[in-house]
Protein backbone atom coordinates (compact mmCIF):
# COMPACT_ATOMS: atom_id res chain seq x y z
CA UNK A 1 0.00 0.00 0.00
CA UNK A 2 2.75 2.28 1.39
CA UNK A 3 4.19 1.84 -2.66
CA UNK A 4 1.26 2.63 -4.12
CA UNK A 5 0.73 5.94 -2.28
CA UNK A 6 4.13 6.74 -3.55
CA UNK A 7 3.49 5.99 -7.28
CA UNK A 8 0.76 8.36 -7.29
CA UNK A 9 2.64 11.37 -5.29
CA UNK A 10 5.57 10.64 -7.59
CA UNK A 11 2.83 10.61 -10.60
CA UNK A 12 0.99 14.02 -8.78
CA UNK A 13 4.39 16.03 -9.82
CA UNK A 14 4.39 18.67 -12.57
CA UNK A 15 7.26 18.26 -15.26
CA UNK A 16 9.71 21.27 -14.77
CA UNK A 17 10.19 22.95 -17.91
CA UNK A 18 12.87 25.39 -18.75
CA UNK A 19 12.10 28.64 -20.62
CA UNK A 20 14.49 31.29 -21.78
CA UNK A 21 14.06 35.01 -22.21
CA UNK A 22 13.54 36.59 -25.96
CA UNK A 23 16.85 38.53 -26.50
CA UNK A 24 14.76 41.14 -27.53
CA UNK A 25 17.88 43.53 -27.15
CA UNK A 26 19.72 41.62 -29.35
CA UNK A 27 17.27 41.67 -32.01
CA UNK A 28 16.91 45.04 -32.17
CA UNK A 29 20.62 45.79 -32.30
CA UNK A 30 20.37 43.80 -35.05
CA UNK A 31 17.72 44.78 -36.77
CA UNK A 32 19.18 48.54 -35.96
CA UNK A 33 22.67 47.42 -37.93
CA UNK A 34 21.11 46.22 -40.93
CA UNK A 35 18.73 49.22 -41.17
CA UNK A 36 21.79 51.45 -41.21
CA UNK A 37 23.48 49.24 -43.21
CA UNK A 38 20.98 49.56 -46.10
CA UNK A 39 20.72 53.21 -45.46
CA UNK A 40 24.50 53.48 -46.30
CA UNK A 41 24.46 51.29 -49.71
CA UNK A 42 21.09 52.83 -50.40
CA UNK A 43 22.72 56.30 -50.13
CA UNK A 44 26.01 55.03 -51.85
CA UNK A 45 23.84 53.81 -54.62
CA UNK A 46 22.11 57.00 -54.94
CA UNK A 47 25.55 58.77 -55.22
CA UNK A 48 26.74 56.43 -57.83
CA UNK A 49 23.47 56.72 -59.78
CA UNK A 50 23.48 60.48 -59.84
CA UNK A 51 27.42 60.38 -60.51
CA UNK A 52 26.72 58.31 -63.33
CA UNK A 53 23.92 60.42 -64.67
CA UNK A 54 26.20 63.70 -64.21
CA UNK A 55 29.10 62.08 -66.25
CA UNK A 56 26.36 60.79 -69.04
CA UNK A 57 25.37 64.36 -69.13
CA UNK A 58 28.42 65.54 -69.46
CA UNK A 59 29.89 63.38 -72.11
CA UNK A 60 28.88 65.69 -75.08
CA UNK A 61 31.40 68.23 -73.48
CA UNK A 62 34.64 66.32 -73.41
CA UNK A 63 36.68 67.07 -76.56
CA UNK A 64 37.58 64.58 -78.84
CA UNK A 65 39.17 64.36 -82.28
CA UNK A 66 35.86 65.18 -83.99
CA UNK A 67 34.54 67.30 -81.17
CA UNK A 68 37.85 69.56 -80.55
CA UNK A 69 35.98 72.73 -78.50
CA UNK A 70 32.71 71.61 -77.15
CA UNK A 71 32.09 74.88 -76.15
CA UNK A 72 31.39 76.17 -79.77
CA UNK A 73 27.54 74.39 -78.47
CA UNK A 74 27.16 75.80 -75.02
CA UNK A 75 25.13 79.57 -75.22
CA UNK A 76 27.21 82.70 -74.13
CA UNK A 77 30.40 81.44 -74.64
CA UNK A 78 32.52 84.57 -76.02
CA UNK A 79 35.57 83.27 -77.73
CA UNK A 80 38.40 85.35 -79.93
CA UNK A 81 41.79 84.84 -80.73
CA UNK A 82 45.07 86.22 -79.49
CA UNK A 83 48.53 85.92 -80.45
CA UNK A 84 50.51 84.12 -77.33
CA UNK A 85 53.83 84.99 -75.89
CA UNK A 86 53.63 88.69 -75.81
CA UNK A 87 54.74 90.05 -72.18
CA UNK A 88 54.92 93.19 -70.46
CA UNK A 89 56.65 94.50 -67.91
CA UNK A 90 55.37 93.93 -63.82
CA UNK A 91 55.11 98.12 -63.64
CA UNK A 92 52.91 97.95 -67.05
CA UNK A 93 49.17 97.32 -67.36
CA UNK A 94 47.51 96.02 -70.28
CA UNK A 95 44.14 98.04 -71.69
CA UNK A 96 42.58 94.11 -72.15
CA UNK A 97 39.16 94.38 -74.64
CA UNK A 98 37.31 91.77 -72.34
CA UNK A 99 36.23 92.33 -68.45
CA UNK A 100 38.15 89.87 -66.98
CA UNK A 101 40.53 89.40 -69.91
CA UNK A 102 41.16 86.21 -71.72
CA UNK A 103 44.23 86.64 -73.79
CA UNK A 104 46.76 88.86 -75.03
CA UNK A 105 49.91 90.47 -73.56
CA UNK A 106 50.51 89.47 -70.21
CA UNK A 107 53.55 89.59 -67.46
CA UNK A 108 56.00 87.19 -67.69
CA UNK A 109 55.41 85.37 -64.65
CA UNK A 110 51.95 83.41 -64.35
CA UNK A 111 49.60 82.77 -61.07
CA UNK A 112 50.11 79.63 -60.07
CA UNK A 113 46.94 78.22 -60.65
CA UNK A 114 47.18 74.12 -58.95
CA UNK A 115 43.85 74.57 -57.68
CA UNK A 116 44.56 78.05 -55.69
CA UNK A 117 42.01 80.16 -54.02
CA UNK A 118 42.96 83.64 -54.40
CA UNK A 119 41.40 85.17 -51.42
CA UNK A 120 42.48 88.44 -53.14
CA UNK A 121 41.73 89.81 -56.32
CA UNK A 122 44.95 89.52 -58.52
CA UNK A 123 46.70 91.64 -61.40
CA UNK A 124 44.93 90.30 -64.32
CA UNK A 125 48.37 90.56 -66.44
CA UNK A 126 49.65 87.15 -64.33
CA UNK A 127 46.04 85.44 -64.46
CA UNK A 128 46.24 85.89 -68.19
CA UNK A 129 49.77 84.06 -68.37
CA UNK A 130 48.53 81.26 -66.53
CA UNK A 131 45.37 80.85 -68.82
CA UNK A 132 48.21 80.80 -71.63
CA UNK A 133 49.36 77.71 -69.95
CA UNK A 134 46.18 75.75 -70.03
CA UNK A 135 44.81 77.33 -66.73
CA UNK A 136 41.27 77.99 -66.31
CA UNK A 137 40.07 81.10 -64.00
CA UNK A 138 36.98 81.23 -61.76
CA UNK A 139 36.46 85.29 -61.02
CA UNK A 140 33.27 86.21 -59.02
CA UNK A 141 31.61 89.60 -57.59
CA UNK A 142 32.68 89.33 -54.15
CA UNK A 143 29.85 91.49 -53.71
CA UNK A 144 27.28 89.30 -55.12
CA UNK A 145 28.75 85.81 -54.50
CA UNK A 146 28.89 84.60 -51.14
CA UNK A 147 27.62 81.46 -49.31
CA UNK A 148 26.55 78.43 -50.71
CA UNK A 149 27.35 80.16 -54.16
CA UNK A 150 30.98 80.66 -53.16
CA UNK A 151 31.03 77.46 -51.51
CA UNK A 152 30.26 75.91 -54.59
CA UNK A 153 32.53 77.55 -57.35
CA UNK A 154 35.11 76.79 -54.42
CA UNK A 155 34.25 73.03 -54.64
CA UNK A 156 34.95 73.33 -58.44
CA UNK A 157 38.15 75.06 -58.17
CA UNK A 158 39.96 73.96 -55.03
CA UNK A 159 42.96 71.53 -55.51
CA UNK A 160 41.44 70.98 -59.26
CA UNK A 161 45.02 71.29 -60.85
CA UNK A 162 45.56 74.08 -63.64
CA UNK A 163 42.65 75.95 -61.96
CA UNK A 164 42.42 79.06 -59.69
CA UNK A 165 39.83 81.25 -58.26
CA UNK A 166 39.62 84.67 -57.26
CA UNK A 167 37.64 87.52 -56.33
CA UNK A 168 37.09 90.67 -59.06
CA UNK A 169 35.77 93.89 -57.97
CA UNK A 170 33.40 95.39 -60.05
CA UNK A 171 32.41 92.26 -62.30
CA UNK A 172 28.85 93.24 -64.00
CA UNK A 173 28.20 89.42 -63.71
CA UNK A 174 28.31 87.27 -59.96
CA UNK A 175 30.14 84.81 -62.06
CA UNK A 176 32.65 84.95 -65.29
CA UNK A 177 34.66 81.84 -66.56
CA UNK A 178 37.79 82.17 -68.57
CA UNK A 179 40.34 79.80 -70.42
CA UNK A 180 42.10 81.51 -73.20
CA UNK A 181 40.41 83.11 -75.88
CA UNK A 182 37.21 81.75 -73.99
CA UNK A 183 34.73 83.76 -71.77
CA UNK A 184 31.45 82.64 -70.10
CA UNK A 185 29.47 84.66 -67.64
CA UNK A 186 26.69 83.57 -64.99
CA UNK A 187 24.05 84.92 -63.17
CA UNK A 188 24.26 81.67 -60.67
CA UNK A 189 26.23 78.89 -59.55
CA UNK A 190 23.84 76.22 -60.14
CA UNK A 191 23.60 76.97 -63.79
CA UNK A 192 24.54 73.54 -65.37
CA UNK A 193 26.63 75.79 -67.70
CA UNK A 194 29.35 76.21 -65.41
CA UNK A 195 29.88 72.45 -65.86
CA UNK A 196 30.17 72.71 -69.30
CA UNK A 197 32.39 75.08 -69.35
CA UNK A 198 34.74 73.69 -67.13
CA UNK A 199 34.39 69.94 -69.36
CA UNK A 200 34.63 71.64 -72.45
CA UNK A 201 38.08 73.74 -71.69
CA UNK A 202 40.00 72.79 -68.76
CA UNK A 203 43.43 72.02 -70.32
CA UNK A 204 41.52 70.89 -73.60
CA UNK A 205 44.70 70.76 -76.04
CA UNK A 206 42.94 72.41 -78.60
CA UNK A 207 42.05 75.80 -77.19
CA UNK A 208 45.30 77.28 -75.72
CA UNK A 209 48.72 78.19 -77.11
CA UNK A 210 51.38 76.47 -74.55
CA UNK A 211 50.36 72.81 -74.25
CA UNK A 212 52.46 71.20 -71.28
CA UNK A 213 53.45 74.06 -70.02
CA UNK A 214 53.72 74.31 -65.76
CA UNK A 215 51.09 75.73 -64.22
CA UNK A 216 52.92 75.81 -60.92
CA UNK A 217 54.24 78.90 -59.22
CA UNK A 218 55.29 78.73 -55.82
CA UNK A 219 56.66 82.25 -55.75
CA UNK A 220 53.97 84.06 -56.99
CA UNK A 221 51.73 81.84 -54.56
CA UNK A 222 53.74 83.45 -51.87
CA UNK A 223 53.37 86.61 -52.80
CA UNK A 224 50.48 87.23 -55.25
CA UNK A 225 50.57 90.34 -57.43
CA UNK A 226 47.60 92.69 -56.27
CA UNK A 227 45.05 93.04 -58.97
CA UNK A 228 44.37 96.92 -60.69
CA UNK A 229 41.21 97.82 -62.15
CA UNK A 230 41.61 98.71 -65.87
CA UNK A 231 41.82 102.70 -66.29
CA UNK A 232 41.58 103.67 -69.90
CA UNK A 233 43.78 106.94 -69.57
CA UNK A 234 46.80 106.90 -71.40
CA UNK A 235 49.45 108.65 -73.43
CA UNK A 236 48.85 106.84 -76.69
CA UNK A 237 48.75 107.01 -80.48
CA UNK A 238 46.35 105.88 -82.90
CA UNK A 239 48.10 103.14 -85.22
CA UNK A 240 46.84 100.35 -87.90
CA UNK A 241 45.73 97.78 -86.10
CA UNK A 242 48.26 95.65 -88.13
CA UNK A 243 51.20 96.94 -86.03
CA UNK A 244 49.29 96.55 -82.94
CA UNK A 245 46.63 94.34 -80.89
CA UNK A 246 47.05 95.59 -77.33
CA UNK A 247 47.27 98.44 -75.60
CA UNK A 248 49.69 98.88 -72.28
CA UNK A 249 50.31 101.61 -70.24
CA UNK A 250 52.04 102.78 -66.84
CA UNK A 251 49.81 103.03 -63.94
CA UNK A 252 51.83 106.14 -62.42
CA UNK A 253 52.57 108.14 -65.92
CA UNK A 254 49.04 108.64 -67.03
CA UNK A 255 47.92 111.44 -69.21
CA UNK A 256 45.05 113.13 -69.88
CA UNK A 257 44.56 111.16 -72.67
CA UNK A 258 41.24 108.99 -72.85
CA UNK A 259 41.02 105.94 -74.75
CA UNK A 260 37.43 104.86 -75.13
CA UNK A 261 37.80 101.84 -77.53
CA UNK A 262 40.95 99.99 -77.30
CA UNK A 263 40.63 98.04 -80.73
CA UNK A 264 38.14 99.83 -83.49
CA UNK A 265 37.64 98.29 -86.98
CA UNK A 266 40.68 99.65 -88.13
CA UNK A 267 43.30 101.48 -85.51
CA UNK A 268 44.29 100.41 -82.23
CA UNK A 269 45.94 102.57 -79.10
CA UNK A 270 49.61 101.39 -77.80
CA UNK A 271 51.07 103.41 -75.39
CA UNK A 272 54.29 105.92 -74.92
CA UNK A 273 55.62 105.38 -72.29
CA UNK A 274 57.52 108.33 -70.41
């Protein structure tokens, strides 16, 4: 009998069962590490995507052999020729026909232009050699350009080799682009132009006169050569343009002079110098 009771008391007893908790911390950390890591290839392959369309846009405005100067397509683009190698001397200033200039006589030593921002304006006479050289030159209105506007023409300029940016007073557009013998001027730095322009010309082989030549200048870049507004006052002669295609003049031996039209249809100015 005594067994029997036993049998059934051992028979009475509930099965112990072992549970575990739900790592629900786990889980979520997780969850949380995949959801960020999808966010970052999702974002990467938004980048590549729009990187991809950009350069697809852009195509059209790389030269080629049978597409030399894409910028003959892109509206506004100013373009004339100048005859390369002429210099003047650092105490001379050249009367240049186009606000900034893009060619013609120029000093002797160039602006280094390996991706510089000019904080300054510069003498135009040293940005011009370095456009000679295959440079391209970024001048804004500091008075109109600031912000994500600068910021931007910044990002196009900054450590971009053979390309330099500065700051001229009195510019009647925010933005002008030069490479030699080419001109381009915005109203904003979100116009997809500015693209162009800088595809279409930035040491494009075909467009400039000194192919290979350095655009490095560490002593200029030490001490930059201030810039001068153009000031058509001179002592000058009229002359067939034949015999001349600039005008130059010292600074500090003006006369009264006034020279309204550098280069008409048939004479030019050059200066005499005292």
């Amino acid at each position: 009998m005594t067994s029997g009771r036993k049998t059934k008391q051992r028979r009475a007893k509930k099965p112990i069962v072992s549970t575990k908790a739900t790592p629900w911390g786990t889980i979520i950390a997780i969850v949380a590490v995949l959801g960020l890591a999808g966010g970052v290839f999702g974002y990467a392959f938004v980048r590549i995507s729009a990187d991809n369309d950009r350069e697809a846009a852009l195509a059209q405005w790389k030269p080629s052999d049978t597409n030399k100067d894409p910028s003959d397509k892109i509206t506004g683009v100013v373009k004339k020729e100048f005859p390369a190698a002429k210099h003047v001397q650092p105490a001379e200033r050249v009367a240049y026909e186009h606000n900034p200039p893009i060619g013609g006589a120029h000093d002797s030593q160039w602006a280094d232009c390996t991706g510089v921002v000019y904080d300054k304006p510069v003498r135009s006479e040293n940005m011009v050699h370095s456009m000679e050289h295959g440079g391209l030159w970024i001048a804004y209105n500091p008075d109109q350009v600031t912000g994500p506007a600068f910021d931007k023409l910044k990002g196009k300029a900054e450590g971009v080799p053979y390309t330099m940016l500065s700051p001229y007073p009195g510019l009647d557009k925010p933005i002008s682009l030069q490479t030699w013998s080419h001109q381009l001027k915005l109203d904003s730095a979100d116009d997809e132009r500015l693209d162009q322009f800088i595809s279409s010309l930035l040491r494009n082989p075909n467009t400039y006169p000194e192919v290979g030549a350095s655009c490095e200048n560490t002593q200029f870049l030490s001490n930059p050569a201030p810039f001068e507004p153009v000031r058509r006052y001179c002592t000058a002669v009229r002359t067939p343009k034949a015999h001349a295609t600039y005008a130059t003049y010292r600074p500090r031996a003006v006369a009264p002079a006034i020279v309204d039209d550098i280069m008409t249809s048939s004479y030019a100015y050059i200066a005499i110098y005292a």
